[in-house]
Protein backbone atom coordinates (compact mmCIF):
# COMPACT_ATOMS: atom_id res chain seq x y z
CA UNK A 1 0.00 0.00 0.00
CA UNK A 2 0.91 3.43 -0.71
CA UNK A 3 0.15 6.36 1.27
CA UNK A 4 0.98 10.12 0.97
CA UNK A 5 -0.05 12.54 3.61
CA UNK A 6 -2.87 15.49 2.84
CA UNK A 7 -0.44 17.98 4.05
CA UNK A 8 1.35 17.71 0.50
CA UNK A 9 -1.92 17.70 -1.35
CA UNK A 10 -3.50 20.51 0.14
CA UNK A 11 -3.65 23.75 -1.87
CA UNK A 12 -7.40 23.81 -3.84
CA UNK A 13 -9.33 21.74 -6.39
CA UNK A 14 -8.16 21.79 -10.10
CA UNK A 15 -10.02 23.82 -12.71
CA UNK A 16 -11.15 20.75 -14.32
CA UNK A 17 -11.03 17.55 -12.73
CA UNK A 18 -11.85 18.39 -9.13
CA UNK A 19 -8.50 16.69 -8.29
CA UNK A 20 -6.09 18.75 -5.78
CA UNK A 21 -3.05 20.37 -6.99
CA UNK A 22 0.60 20.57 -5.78
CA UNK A 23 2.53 23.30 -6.66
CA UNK A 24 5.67 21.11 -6.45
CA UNK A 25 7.80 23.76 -5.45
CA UNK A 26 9.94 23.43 -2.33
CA UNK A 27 11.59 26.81 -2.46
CA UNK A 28 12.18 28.50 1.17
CA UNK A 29 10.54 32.55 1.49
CA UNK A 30 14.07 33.98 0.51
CA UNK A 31 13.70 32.30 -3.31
CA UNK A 32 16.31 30.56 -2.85
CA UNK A 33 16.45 26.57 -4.03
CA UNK A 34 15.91 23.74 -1.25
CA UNK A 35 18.94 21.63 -0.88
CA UNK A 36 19.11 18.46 -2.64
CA UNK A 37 18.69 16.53 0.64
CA UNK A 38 15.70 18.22 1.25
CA UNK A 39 13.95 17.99 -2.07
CA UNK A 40 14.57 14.31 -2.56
CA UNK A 41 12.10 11.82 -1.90
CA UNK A 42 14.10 8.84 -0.38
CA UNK A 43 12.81 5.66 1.37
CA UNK A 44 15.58 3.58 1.07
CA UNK A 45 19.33 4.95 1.84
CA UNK A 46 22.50 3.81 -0.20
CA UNK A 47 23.55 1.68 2.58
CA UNK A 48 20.44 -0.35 2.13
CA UNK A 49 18.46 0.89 5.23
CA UNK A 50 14.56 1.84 5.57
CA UNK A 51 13.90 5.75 5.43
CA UNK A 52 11.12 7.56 6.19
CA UNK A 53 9.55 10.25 4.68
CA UNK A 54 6.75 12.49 5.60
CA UNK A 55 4.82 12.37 2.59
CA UNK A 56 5.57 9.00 0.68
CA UNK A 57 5.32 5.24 2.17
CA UNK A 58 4.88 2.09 0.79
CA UNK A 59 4.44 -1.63 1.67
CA UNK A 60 5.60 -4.46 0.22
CA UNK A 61 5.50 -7.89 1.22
CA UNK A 62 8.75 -10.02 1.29
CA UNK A 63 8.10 -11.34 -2.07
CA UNK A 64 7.59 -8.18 -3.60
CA UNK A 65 10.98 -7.01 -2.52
CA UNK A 66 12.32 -10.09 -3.71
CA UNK A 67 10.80 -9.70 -7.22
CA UNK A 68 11.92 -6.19 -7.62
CA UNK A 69 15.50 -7.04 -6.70
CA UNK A 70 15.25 -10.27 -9.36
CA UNK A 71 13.42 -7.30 -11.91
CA UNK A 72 16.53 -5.62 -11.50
CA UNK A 73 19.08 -8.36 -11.55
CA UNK A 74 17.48 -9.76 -15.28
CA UNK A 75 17.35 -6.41 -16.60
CA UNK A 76 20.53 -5.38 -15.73
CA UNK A 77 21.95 -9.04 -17.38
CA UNK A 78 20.38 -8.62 -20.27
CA UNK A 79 21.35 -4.78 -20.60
CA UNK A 80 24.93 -6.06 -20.18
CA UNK A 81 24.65 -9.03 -22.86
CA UNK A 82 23.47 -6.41 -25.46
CA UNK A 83 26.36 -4.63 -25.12
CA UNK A 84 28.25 -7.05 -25.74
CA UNK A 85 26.77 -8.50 -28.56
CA UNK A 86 27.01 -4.68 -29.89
CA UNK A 87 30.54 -4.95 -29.39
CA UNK A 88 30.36 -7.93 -31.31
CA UNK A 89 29.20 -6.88 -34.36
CA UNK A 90 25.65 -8.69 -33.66
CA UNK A 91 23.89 -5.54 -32.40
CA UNK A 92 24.26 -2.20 -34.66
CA UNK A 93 23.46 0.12 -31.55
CA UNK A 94 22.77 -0.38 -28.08
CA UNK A 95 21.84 2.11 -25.62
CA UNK A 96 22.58 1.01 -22.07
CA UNK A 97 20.41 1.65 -18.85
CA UNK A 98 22.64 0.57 -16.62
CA UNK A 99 22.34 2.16 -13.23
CA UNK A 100 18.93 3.56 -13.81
CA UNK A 101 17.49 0.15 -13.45
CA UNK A 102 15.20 1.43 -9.95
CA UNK A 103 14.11 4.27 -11.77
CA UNK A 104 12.59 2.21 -14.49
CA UNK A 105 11.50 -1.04 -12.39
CA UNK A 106 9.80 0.91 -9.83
CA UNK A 107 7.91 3.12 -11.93
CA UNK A 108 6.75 0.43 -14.17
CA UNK A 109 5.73 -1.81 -11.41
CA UNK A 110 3.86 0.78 -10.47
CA UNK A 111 0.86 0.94 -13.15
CA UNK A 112 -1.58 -0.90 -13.79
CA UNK A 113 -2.50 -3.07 -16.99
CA UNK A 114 -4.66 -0.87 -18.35
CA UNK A 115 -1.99 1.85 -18.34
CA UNK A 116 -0.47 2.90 -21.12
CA UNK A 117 3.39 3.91 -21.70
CA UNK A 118 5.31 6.04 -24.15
CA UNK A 119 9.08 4.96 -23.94
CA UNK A 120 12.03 6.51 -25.43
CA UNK A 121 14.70 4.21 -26.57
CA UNK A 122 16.09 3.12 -23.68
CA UNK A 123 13.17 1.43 -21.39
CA UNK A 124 14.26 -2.05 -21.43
CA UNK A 125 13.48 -2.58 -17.56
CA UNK A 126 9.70 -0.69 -18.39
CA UNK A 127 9.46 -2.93 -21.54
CA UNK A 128 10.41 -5.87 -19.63
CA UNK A 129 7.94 -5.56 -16.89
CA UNK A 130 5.36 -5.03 -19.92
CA UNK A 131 6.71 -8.45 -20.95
CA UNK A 132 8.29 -7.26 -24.01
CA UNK A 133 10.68 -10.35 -24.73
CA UNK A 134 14.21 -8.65 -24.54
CA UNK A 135 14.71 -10.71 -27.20
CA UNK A 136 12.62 -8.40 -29.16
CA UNK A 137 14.49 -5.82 -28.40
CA UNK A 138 17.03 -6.70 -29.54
CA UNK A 139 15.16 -7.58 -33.03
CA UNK A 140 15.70 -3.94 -33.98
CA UNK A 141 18.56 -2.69 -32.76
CA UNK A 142 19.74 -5.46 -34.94
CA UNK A 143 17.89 -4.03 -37.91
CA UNK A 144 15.39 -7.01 -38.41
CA UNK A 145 12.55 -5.09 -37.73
CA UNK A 146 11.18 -1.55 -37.23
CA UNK A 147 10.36 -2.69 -33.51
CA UNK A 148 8.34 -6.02 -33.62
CA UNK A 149 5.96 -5.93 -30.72
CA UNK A 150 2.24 -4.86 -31.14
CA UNK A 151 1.80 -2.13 -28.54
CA UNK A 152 -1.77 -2.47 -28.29
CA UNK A 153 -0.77 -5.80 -26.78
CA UNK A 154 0.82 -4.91 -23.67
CA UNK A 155 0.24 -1.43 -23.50
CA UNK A 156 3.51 -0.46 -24.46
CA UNK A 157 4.48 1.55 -27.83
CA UNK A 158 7.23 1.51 -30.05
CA UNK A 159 10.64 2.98 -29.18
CA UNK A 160 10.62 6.35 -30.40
CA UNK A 161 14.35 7.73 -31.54
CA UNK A 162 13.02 11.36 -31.97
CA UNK A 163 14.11 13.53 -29.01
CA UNK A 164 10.85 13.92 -27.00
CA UNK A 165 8.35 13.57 -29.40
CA UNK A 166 6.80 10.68 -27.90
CA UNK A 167 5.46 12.97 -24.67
CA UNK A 168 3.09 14.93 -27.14
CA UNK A 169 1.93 11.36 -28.31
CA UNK A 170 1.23 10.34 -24.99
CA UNK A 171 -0.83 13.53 -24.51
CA UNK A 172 -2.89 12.95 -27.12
CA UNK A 173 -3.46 9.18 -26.38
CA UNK A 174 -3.90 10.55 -22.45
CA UNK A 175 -6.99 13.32 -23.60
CA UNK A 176 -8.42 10.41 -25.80
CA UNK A 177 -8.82 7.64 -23.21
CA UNK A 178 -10.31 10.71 -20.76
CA UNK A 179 -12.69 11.92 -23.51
CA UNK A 180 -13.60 7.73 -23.31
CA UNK A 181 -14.18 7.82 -19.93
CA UNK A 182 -11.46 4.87 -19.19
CA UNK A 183 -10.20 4.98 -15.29
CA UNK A 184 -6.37 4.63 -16.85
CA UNK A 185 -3.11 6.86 -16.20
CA UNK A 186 -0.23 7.31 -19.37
CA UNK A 187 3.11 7.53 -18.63
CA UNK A 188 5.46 9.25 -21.17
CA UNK A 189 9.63 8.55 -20.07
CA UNK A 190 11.97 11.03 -21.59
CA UNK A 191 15.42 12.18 -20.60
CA UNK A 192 16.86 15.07 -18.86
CA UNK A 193 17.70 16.08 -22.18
CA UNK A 194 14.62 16.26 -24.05
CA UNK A 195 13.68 18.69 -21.62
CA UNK A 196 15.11 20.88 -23.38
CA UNK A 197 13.05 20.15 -27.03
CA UNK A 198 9.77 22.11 -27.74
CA UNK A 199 8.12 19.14 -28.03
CA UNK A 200 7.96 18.43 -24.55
CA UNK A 201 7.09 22.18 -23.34
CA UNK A 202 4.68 21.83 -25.41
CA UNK A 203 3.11 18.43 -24.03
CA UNK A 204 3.62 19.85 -20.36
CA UNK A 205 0.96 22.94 -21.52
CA UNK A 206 -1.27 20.77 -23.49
CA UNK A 207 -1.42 18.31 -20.53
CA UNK A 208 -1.68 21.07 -17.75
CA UNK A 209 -4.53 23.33 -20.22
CA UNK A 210 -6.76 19.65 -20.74
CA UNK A 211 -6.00 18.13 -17.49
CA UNK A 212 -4.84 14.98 -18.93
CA UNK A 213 -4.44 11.70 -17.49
CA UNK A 214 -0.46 11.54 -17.85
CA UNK A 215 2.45 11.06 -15.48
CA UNK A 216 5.92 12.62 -16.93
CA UNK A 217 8.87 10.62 -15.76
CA UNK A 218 11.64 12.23 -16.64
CA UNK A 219 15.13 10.01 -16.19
CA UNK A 220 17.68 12.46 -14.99
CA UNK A 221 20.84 10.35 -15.69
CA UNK A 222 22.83 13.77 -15.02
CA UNK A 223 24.11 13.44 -18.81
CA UNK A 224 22.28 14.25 -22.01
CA UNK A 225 25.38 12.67 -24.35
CA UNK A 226 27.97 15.33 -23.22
CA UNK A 227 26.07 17.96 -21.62
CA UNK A 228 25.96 18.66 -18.20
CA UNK A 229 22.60 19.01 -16.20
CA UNK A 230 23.64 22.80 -15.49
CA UNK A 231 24.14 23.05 -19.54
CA UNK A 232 20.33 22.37 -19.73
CA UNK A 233 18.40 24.41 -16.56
CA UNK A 234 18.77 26.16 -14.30
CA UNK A 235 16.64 25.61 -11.56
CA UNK A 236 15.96 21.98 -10.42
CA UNK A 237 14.31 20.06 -13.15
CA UNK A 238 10.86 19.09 -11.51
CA UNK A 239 10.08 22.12 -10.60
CA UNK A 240 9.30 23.35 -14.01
CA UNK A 241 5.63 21.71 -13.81
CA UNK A 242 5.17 24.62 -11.43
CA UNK A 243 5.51 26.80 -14.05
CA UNK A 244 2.84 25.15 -16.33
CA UNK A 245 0.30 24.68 -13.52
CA UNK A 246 0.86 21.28 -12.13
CA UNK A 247 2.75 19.02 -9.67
CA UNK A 248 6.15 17.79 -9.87
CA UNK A 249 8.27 16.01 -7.44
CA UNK A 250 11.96 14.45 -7.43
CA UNK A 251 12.66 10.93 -6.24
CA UNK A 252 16.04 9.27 -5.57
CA UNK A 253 16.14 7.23 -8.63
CA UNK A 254 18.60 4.91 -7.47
CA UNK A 255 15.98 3.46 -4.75
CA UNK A 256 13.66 1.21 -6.01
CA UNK A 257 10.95 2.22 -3.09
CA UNK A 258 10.93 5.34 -3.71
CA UNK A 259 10.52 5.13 -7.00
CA UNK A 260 7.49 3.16 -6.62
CA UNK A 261 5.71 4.91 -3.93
CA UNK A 262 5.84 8.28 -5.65
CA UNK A 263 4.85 6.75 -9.15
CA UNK A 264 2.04 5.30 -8.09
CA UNK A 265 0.88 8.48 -5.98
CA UNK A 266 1.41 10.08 -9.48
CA UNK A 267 -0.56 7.65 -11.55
CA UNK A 268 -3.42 7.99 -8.68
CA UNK A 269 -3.67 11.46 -9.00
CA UNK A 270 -3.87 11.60 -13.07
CA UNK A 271 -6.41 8.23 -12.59
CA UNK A 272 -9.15 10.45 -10.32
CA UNK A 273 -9.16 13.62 -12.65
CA UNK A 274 -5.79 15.84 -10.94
CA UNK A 275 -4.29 16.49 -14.11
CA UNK A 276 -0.40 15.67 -15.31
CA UNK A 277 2.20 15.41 -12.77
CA UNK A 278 5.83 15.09 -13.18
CA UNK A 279 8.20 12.69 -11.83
CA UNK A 280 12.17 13.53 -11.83
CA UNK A 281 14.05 10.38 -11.02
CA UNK A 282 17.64 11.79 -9.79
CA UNK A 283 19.85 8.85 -11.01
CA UNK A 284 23.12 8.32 -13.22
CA UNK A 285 24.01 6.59 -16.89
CA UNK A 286 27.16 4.96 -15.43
CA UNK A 287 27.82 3.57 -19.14
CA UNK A 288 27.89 5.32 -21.93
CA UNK A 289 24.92 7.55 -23.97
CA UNK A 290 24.75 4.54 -26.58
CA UNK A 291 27.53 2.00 -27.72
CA UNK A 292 28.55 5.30 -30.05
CA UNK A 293 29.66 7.28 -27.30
CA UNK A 294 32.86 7.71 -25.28
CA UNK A 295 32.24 9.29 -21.74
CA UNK A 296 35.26 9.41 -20.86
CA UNK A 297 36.02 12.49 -23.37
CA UNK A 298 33.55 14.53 -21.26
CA UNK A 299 33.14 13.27 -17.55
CA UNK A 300 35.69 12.13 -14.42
CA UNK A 301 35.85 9.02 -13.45
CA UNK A 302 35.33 9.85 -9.96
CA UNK A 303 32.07 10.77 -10.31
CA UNK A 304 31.09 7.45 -11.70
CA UNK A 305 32.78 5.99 -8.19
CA UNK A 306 30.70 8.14 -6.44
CA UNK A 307 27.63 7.46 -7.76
CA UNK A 308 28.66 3.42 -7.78
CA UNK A 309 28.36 3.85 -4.08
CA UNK A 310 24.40 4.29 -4.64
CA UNK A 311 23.97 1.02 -6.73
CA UNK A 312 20.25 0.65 -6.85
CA UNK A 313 20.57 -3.29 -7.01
CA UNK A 314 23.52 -3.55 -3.82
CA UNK A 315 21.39 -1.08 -2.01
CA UNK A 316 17.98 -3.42 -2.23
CA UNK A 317 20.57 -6.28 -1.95
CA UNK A 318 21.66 -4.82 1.85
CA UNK A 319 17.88 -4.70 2.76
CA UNK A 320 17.12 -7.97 1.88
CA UNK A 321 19.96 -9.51 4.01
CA UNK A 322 19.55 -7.56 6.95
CA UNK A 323 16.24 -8.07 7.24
CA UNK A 324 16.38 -11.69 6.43
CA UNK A 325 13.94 -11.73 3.57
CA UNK A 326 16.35 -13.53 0.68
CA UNK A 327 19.70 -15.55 1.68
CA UNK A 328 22.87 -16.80 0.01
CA UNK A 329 21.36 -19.58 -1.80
CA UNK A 330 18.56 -17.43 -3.17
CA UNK A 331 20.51 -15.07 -4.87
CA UNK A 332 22.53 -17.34 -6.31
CA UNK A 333 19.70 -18.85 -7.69
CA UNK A 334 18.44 -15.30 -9.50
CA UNK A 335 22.45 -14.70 -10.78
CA UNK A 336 21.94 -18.20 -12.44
CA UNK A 337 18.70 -17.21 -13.79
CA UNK A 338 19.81 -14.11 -15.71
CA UNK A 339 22.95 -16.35 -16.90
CA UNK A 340 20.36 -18.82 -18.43
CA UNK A 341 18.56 -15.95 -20.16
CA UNK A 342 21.90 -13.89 -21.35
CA UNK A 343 22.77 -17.40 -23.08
CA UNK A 344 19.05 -17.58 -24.59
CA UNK A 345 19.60 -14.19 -25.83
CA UNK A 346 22.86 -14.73 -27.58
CA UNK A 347 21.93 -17.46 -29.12
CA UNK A 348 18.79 -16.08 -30.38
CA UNK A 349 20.26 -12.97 -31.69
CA UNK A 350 22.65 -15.00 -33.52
CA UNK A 351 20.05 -16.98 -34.93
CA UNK A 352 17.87 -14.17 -36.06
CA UNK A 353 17.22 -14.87 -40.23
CA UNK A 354 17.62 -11.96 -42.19
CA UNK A 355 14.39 -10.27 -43.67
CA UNK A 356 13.75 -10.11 -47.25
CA UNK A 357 15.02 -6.34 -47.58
CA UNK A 358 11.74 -5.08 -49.27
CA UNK A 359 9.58 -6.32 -46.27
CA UNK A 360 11.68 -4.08 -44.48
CA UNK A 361 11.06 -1.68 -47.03
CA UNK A 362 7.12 -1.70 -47.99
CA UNK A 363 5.60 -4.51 -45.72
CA UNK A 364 3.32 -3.61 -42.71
CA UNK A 365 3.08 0.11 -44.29
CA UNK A 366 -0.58 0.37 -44.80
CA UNK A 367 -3.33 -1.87 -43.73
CA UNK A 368 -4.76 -2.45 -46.94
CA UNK A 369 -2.81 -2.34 -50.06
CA UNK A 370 -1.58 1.15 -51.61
CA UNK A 371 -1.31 2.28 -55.78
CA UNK A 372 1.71 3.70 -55.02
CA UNK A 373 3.33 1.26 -52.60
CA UNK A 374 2.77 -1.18 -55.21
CA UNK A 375 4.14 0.50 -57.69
CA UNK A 376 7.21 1.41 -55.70
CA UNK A 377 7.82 -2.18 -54.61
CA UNK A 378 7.64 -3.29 -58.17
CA UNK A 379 10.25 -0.72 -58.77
CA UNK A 380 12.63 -1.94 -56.35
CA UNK A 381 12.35 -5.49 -57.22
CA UNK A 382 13.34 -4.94 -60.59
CA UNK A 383 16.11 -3.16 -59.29
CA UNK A 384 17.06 -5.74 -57.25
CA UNK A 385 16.90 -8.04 -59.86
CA UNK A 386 19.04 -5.75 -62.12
CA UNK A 387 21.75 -5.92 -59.76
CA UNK A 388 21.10 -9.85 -59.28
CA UNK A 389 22.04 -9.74 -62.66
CA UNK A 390 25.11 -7.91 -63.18
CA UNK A 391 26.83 -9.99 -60.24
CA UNK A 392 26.35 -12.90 -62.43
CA UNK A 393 27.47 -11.47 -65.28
CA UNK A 394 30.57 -10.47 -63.24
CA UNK A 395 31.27 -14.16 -62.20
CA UNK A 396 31.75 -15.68 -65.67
């Protein structure tokens, strides 16, 4: 259960939905910002122990705090396999979540079926609690398919590449399901980058104007490629919703608890008609941007040690021993689990066929068949063909 005090909700009914608003500001009377301490939400400390906060709780049984910890153990194995295969040659691109595997596991445990997510290209803990095979996945950043899931299937679109276009697309999906009626939250994930594109100013005053079902959960991995945080704003990050007119609040995105607790206080509050609300997970890429990138051109080392010393997986990993909810043998068992399912994933990228280049090309365009898709298929194939051909030519 999940429980958030009044105190924080207090402040007068929204213009629309009759929810209560929260300015999300935690500014002192002299203007000046909060400390970081004081602005983060935090129930679990890097040293593994239970902390309390006065607005945020949550209880889980033992076996939900064992299942998070083996979310994050898989997802953090199969993260790690794709790189490698990357650095293979099997993968063309990967793009790595490693150390922001809280933020994304407790957020997505979070919703609900009947929620819907908008993910950015690097959700592979969200996808996988949407059970979105990895393997799949890994199907296109292989370049065998433009994505290969149906989203309508698990409630979970496409990967979208574009720099925060996919938070106006989960606006509009978020004003159409509340037009329907349908008691359902939408949660768009975007980087601390792409709060810095139009698109997703624009989503936060379409959202805020229409009092739309959607939770923002913006990843702020401290890095968008090269840039600095302070290159992008300057004030703390979650307190721009105050600016458009609704609620935002920062979580340590390195604890899993935390994560969850505030997520689904945010999905609650969309849900019963308070408008948009955004999340800031604080949290760090410890790899690189994608398997393109070089951080070491642009960051210190050190601070990757520091921020190594708020793991999200040793901290959960601390509170599960003390506590005496998982032992030795068990997590053993869950680091031979994600071994069994890094080897199922090599060998099933390295299996994958090749697709016939024009179903790449023209295939699963339109429902029903086009003039002019036809015509451009035909096209190609004779092109094809042509060069079919000449390589025969060549060989005699």
């Amino acid at each position: 259960m999940t429980t958030k005090s009044s105190s924080v909700r207090a402040g007068g009914k929204g213009a629309r939905g009759g929810g209560r608003r929260r300015t999300g500001s935690t500014a002192p009377a002299s203007g000046r910002p909060a400390t970081e301490a004081a602005e983060l939400v935090q129930l679990l400390t890097p040293e593994g122990e239970r902390a309390e906060h006065p607005d945020y709780s949550i209880d889980l049984t033992p076996e939900q705090l064992r299942d998070r910890y083996r979310d994050m153990v898989m997802v953090r194995r199969f993260d790690g396999e794709a790189v490698t295969l990357q650095r293979q040659g099997e993968l063309g691109l990967w793009a790595s979540l490693l150390g922001q595997e809280a933020a994304q596991i407790g957020s997505a445990r979070a919703m609900r079926p009947d929620d819907y997510v908008f993910p950015t290209y690097r959700e592979h803990g969200v996808a996988w609690c949407r059970d979105v095979d990895p393997l799949t996945l890994m199907g296109m950043f292989r370049g065998v398919s433009h994505g290969g899931w149906d989203p309508n299937e698990n409630n979970f679109h496409l990967y979208t590449i574009v720099i925060g276009s996919q938070t106006l697309h989960a606006v509009g999906y978020a004003m159409g399901i509340a037009k329907d009626g349908a008691d359902a939250a939408v949660t768009a994930y975007f980087g601390d980058g792409a709060s810095s594109q139009g698109d997703v100013s624009e989503a936060f005053n379409f959202a805020s104007v229409y009092n739309s079902p959607v939770v923002f959960f913006c990843q702020n991995n401290q890095w968008a490629i090269s840039e600095p945080t302070e290159r992008q704003f300057r004030v703390p990050l979650y307190q721009r919703a105050a600016g458009f007119g609704f609620p935002g609040v920062r979580v340590d995105g390195n604890d899993v608890l935390a994560v969850e607790a505030v997520t689904r206080w945010a999905l609650d509050h969309a849900r019963s008609g308070g408008g948009p609300v955004l999340v800031e997970a604080y949290t760090y890429r410890m790899g690189a941007h994608t398997t393109t990138d070089d951080p070491s051109r642009y960051r210190l080392s050190a601070e990757q040690e520091q921020w190594k010393l708020k793991d999200p997986i040793a901290r959960l990993k601390a509170l599960l021993t003390r506590e005496g909810i998982a032992d030795h043998d068990w997590f053993e068992t869950v680091d031979a689990e994600a071994e069994q399912l890094a080897k199922r994933l090599r060998d099933g990228v390295r299996s994958m066929p090749n697709p016939e280049p024009s179903s790449l090309i023209f295939d699963n365009v339109y429902t029903e068949p086009h003039a002019l898709v036809d015509e451009e298929r035909a096209a190609y194939r004779r092109f094809a063909e042509s060069l079919a051909d000449a390589e025969q030519e060549g060989g005699r």
